[in-house]
C-alpha atoms as a PDB file:
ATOM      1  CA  UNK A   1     -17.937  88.136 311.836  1.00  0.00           C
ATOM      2  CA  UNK A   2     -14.482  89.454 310.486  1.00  0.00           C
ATOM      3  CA  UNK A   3     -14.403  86.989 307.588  1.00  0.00           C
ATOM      4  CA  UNK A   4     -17.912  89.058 306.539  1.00  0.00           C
ATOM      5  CA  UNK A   5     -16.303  92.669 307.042  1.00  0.00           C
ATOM      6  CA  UNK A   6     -12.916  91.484 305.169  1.00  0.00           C
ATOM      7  CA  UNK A   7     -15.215  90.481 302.178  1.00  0.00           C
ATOM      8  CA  UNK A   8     -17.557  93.007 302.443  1.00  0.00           C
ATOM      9  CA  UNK A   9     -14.015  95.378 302.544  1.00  0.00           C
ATOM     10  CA  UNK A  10     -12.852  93.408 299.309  1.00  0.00           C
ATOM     11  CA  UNK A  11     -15.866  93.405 297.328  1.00  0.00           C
ATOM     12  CA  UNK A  12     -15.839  97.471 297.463  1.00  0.00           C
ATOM     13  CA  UNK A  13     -12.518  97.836 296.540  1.00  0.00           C
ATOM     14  CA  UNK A  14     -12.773  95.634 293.422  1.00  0.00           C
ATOM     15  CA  UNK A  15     -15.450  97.823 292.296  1.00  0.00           C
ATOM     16  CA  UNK A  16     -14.434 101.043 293.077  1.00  0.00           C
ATOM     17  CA  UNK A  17     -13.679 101.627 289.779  1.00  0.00           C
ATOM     18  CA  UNK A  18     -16.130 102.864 287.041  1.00  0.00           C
ATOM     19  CA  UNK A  19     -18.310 100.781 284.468  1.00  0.00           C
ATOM     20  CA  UNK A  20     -17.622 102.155 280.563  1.00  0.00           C
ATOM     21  CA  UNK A  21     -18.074 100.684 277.514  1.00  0.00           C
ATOM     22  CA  UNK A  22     -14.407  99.261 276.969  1.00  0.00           C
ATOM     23  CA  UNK A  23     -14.204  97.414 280.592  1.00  0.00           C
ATOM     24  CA  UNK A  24     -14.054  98.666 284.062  1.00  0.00           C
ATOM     25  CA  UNK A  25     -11.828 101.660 284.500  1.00  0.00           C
ATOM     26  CA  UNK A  26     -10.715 103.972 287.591  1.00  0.00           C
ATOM     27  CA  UNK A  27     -12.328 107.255 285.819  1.00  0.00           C
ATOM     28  CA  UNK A  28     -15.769 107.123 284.434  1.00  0.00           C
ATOM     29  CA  UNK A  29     -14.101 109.161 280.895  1.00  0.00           C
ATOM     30  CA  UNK A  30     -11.767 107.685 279.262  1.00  0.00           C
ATOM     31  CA  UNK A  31      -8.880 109.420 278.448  1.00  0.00           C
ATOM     32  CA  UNK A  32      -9.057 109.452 274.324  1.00  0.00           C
ATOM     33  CA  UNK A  33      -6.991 111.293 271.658  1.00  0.00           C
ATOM     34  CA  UNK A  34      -8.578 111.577 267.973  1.00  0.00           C
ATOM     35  CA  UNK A  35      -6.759 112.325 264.634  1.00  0.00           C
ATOM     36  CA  UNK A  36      -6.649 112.118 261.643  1.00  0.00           C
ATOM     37  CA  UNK A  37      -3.222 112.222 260.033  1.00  0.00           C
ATOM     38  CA  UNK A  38      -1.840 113.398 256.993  1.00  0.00           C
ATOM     39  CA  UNK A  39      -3.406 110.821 254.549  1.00  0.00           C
ATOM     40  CA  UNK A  40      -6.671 111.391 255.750  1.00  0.00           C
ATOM     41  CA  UNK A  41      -6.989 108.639 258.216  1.00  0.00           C
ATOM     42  CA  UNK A  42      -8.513 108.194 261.579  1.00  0.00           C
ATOM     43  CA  UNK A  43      -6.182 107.495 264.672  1.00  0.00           C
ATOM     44  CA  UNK A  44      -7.850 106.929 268.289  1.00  0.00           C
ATOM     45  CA  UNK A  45      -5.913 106.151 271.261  1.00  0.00           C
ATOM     46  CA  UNK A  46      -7.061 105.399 274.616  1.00  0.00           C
ATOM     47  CA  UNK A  47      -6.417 104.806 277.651  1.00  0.00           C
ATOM     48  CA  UNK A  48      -5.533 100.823 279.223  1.00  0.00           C
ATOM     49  CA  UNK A  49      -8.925  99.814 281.442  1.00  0.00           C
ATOM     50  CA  UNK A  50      -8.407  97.690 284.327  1.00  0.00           C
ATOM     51  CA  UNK A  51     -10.415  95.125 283.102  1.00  0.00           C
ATOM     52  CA  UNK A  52     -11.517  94.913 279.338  1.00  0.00           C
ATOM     53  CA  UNK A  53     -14.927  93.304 278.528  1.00  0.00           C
ATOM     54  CA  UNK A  54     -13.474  90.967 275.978  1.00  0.00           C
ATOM     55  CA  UNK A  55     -10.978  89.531 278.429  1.00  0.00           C
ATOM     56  CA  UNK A  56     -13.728  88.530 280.576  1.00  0.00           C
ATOM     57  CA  UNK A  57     -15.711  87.007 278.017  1.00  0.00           C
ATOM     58  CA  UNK A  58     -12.837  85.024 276.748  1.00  0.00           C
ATOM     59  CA  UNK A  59     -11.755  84.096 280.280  1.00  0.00           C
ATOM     60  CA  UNK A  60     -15.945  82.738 281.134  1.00  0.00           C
ATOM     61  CA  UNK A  61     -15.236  80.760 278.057  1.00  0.00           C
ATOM     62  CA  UNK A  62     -12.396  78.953 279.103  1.00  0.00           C
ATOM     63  CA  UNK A  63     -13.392  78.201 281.908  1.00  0.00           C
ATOM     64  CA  UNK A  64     -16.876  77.006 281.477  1.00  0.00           C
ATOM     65  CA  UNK A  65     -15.399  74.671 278.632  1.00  0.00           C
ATOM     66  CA  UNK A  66     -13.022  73.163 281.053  1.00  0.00           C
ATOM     67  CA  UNK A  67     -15.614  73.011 283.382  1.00  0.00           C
ATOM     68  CA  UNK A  68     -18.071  70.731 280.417  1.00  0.00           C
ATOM     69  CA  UNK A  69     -14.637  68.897 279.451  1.00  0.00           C
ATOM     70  CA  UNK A  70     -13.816  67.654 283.444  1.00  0.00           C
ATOM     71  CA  UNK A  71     -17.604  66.812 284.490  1.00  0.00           C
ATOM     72  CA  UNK A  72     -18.062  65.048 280.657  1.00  0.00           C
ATOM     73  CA  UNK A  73     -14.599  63.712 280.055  1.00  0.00           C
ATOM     74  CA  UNK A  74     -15.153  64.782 276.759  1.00  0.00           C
ATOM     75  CA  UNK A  75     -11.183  64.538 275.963  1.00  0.00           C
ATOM     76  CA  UNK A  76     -11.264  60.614 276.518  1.00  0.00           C
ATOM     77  CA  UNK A  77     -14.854  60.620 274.424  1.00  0.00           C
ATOM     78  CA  UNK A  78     -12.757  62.532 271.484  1.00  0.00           C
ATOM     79  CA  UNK A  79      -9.997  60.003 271.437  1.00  0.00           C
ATOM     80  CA  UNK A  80     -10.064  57.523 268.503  1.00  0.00           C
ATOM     81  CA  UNK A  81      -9.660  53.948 270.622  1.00  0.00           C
ATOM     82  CA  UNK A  82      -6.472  52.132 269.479  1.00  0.00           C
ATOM     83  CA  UNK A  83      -6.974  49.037 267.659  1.00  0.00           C
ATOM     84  CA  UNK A  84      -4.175  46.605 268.442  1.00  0.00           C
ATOM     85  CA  UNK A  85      -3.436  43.830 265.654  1.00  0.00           C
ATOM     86  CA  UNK A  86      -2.734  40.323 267.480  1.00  0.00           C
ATOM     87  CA  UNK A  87      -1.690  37.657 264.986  1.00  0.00           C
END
């Protein structure tokens, strides 16, 4: 019964923050500043996200390839075997 509540409990805290395009943020908007400088070029800053899209991607990656490479054992498939000369 309480193991339910605490993960019901942590589940809505890790998404209490707000879906954008970048990642997940704690304000919907983020906080961007445009400009272009002297030279004619375009400058945009923005706020850090909590989570960025790209890290999760990368992270799902890594881990389902380590995943493949443990249940495979594709690293000892990859090895060359070692030939041994016996005279």
């Amino acid at each position: 019964m309480y193991k339910n509540i605490i993960f019901l409990m942590i589940t809505l805290i890790f998404f209490s923050g707000c879906l954008n395009k970048r990642g997940i943020s704690s304000t919907y908007y983020n906080d961007c500043v445009e400009y272009y400088d002297a030279r004619g070029y375009y400058h945009k800053s923005c706020d850090e996200n909590l989570v960025e899209f790209e890290d999760i991607k990368e992270g799902t990656k890594k881990a389902y390839k380590a995943t493949k490479d443990y249940i495979t054992f594709s690293e000892e498939l990859d090895k060359e075997p070692e030939h041994k000369v016996v005279w």
